[in-house]
N, C-alpha and C. Protein backbone atom coordinates (compact mmCIF):
# COMPACT_ATOMS: atom_id res chain seq x y z
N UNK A 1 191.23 84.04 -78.51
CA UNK A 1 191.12 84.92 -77.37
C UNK A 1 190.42 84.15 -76.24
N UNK A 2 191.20 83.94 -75.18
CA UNK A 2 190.69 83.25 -73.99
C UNK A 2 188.91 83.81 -73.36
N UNK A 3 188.42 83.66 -72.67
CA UNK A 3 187.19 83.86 -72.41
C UNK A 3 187.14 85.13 -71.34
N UNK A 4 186.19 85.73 -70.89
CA UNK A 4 186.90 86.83 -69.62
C UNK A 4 187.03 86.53 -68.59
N UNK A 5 187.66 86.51 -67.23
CA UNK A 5 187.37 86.32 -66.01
C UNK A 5 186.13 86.53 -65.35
N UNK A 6 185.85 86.45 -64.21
CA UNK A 6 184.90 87.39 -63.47
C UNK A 6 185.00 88.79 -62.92
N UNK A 7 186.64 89.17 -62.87
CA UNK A 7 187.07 90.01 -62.57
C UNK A 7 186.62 91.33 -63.66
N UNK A 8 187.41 90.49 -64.80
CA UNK A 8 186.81 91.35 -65.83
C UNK A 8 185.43 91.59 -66.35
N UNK A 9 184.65 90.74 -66.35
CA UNK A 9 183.43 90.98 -66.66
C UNK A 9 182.87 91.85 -65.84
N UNK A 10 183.07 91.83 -64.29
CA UNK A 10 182.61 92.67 -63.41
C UNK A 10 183.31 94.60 -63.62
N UNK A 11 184.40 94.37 -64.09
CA UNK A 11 185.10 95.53 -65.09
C UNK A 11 183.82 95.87 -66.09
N UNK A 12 184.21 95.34 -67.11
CA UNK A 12 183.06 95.43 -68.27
C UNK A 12 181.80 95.69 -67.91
N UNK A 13 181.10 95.47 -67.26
CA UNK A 13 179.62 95.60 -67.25
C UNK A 13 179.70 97.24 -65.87
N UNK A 14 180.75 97.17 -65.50
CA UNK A 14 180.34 98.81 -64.62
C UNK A 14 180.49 99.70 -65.14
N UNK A 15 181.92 99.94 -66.70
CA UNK A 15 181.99 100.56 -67.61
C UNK A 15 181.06 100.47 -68.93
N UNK A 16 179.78 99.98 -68.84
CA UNK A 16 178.98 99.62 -69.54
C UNK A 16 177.84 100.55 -68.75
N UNK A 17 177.37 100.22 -67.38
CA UNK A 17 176.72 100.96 -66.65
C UNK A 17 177.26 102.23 -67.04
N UNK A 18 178.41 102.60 -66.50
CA UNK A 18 178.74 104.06 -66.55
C UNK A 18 178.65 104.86 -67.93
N UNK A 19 178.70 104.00 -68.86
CA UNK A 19 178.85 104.65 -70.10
C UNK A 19 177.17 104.69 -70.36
N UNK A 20 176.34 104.14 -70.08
CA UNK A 20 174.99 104.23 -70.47
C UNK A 20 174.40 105.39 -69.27
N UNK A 21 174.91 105.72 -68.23
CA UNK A 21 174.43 106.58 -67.53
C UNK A 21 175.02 108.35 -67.89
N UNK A 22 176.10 107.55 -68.30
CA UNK A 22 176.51 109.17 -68.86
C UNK A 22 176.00 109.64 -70.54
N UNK A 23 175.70 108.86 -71.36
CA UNK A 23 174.74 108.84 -72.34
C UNK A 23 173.92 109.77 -72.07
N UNK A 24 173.01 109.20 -70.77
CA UNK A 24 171.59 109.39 -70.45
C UNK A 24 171.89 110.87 -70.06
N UNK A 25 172.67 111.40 -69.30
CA UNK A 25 173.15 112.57 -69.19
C UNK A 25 172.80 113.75 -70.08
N UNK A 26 174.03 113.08 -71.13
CA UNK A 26 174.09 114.12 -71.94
C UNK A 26 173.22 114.13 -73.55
N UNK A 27 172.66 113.20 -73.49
CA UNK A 27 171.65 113.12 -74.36
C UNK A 27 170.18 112.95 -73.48
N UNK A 28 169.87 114.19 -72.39
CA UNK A 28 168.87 114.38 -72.16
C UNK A 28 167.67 115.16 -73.10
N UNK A 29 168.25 115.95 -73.12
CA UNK A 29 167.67 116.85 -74.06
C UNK A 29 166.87 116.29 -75.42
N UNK A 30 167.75 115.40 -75.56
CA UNK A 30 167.02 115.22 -76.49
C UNK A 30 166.39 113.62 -77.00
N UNK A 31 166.76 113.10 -75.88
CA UNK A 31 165.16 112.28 -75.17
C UNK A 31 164.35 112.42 -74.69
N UNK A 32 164.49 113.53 -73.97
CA UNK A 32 162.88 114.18 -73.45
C UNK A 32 162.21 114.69 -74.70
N UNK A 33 163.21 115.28 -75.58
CA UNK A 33 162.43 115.64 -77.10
C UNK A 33 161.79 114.05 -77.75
N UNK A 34 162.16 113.28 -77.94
CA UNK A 34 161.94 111.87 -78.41
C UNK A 34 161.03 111.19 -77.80
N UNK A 35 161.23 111.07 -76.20
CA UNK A 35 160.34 110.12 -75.27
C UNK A 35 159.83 111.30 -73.94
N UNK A 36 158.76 112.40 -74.88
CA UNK A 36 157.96 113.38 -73.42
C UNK A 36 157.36 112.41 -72.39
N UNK A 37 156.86 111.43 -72.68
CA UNK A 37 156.58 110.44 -71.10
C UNK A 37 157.76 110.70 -70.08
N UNK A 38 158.70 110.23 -70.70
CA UNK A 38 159.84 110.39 -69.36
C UNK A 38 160.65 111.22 -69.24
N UNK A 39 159.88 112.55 -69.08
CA UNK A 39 160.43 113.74 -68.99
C UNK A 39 161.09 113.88 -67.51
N UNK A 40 160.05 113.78 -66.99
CA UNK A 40 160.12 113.99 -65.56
C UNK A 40 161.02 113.28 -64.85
N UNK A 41 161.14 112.10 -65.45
CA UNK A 41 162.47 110.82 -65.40
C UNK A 41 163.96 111.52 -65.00
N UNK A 42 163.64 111.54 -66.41
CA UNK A 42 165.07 112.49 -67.48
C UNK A 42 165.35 113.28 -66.36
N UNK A 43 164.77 114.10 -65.88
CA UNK A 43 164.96 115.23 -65.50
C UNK A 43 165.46 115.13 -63.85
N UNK A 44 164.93 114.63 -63.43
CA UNK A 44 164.90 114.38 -62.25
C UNK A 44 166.49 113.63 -61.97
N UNK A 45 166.78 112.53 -62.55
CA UNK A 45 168.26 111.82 -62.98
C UNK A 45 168.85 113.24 -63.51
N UNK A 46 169.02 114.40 -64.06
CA UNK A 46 169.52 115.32 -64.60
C UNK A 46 169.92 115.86 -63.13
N UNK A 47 168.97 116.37 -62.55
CA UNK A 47 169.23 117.11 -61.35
C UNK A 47 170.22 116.60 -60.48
N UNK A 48 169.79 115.56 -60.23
CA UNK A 48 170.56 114.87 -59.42
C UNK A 48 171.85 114.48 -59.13
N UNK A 49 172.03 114.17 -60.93
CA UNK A 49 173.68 114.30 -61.01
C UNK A 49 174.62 115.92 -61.17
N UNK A 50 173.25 116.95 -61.56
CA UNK A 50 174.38 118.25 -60.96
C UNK A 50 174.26 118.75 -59.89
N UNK A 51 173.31 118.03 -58.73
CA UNK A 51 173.72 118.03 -57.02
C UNK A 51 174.85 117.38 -57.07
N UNK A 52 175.03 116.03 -57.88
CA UNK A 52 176.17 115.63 -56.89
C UNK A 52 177.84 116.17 -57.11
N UNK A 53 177.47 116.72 -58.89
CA UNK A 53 178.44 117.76 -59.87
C UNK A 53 179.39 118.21 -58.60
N UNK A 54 177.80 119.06 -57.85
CA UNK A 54 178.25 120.41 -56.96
C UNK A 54 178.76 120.12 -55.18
N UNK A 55 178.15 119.03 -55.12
CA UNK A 55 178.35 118.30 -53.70
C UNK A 55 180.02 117.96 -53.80
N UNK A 56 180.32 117.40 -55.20
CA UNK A 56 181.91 117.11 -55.02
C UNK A 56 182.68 118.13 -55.24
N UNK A 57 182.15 119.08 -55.98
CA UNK A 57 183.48 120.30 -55.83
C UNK A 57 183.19 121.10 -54.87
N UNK A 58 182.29 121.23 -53.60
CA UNK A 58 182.56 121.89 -52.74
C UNK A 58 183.66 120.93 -51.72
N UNK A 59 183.15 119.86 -51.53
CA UNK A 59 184.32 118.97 -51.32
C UNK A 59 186.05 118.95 -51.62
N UNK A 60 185.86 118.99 -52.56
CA UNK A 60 187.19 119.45 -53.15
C UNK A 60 187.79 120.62 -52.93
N UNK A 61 186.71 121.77 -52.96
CA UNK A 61 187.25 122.79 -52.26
C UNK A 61 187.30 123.33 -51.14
N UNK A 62 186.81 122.86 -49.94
CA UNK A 62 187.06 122.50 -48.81
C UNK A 62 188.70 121.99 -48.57
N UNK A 63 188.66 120.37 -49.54
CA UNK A 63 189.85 119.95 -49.24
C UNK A 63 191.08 120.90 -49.10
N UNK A 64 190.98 121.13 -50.32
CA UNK A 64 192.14 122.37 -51.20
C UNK A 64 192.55 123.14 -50.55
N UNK A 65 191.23 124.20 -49.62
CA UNK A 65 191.22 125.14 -48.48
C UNK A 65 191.89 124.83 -47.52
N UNK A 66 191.96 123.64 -47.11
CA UNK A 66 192.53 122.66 -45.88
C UNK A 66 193.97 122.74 -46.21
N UNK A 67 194.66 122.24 -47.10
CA UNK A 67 195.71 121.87 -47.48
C UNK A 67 196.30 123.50 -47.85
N UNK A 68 195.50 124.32 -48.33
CA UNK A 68 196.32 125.50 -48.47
C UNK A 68 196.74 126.44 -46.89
N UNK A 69 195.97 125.68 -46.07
CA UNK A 69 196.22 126.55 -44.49
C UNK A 69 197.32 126.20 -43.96
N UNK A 70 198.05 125.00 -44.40
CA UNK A 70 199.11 124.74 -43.78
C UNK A 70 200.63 125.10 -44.83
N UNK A 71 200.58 126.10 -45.96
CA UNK A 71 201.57 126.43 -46.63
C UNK A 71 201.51 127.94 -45.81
């Protein structure tokens, strides 16, 4: 098996990021149970990503709204 590009590695390591951030997500709960120091961490990264949950589907539904005014 040939070695990876840079292309790919730069692939690999953002789906590496992403997969360790969505981890962190959904195994909050129960790292704050495991590690109470970084509760506030946890939590705070928790929030944040269901602002942005909610920031994109109003977006989306905005869009949607848009596109349905002209049928």
């Amino acid at each position: 098996m040939p070695p990876l590009d840079n292309r790919q590695r730069g692939i690999l390591a953002a789906l590496i990021l992403l997969s360790a951030l969505a981890s962190l997500y959904v195994f909050a709960p129960k790292l704050t149970e495991t590690f109470p120091i970084y509760t506030d961490w946890v939590n705070s990264y928790v929030f944040w990503v269901d602002d942005m949950r909610q920031w994109l589907k109003n977006i989306v539904r905005v869009v949607l709204e848009y596109r349905q005014s002209f049928v």
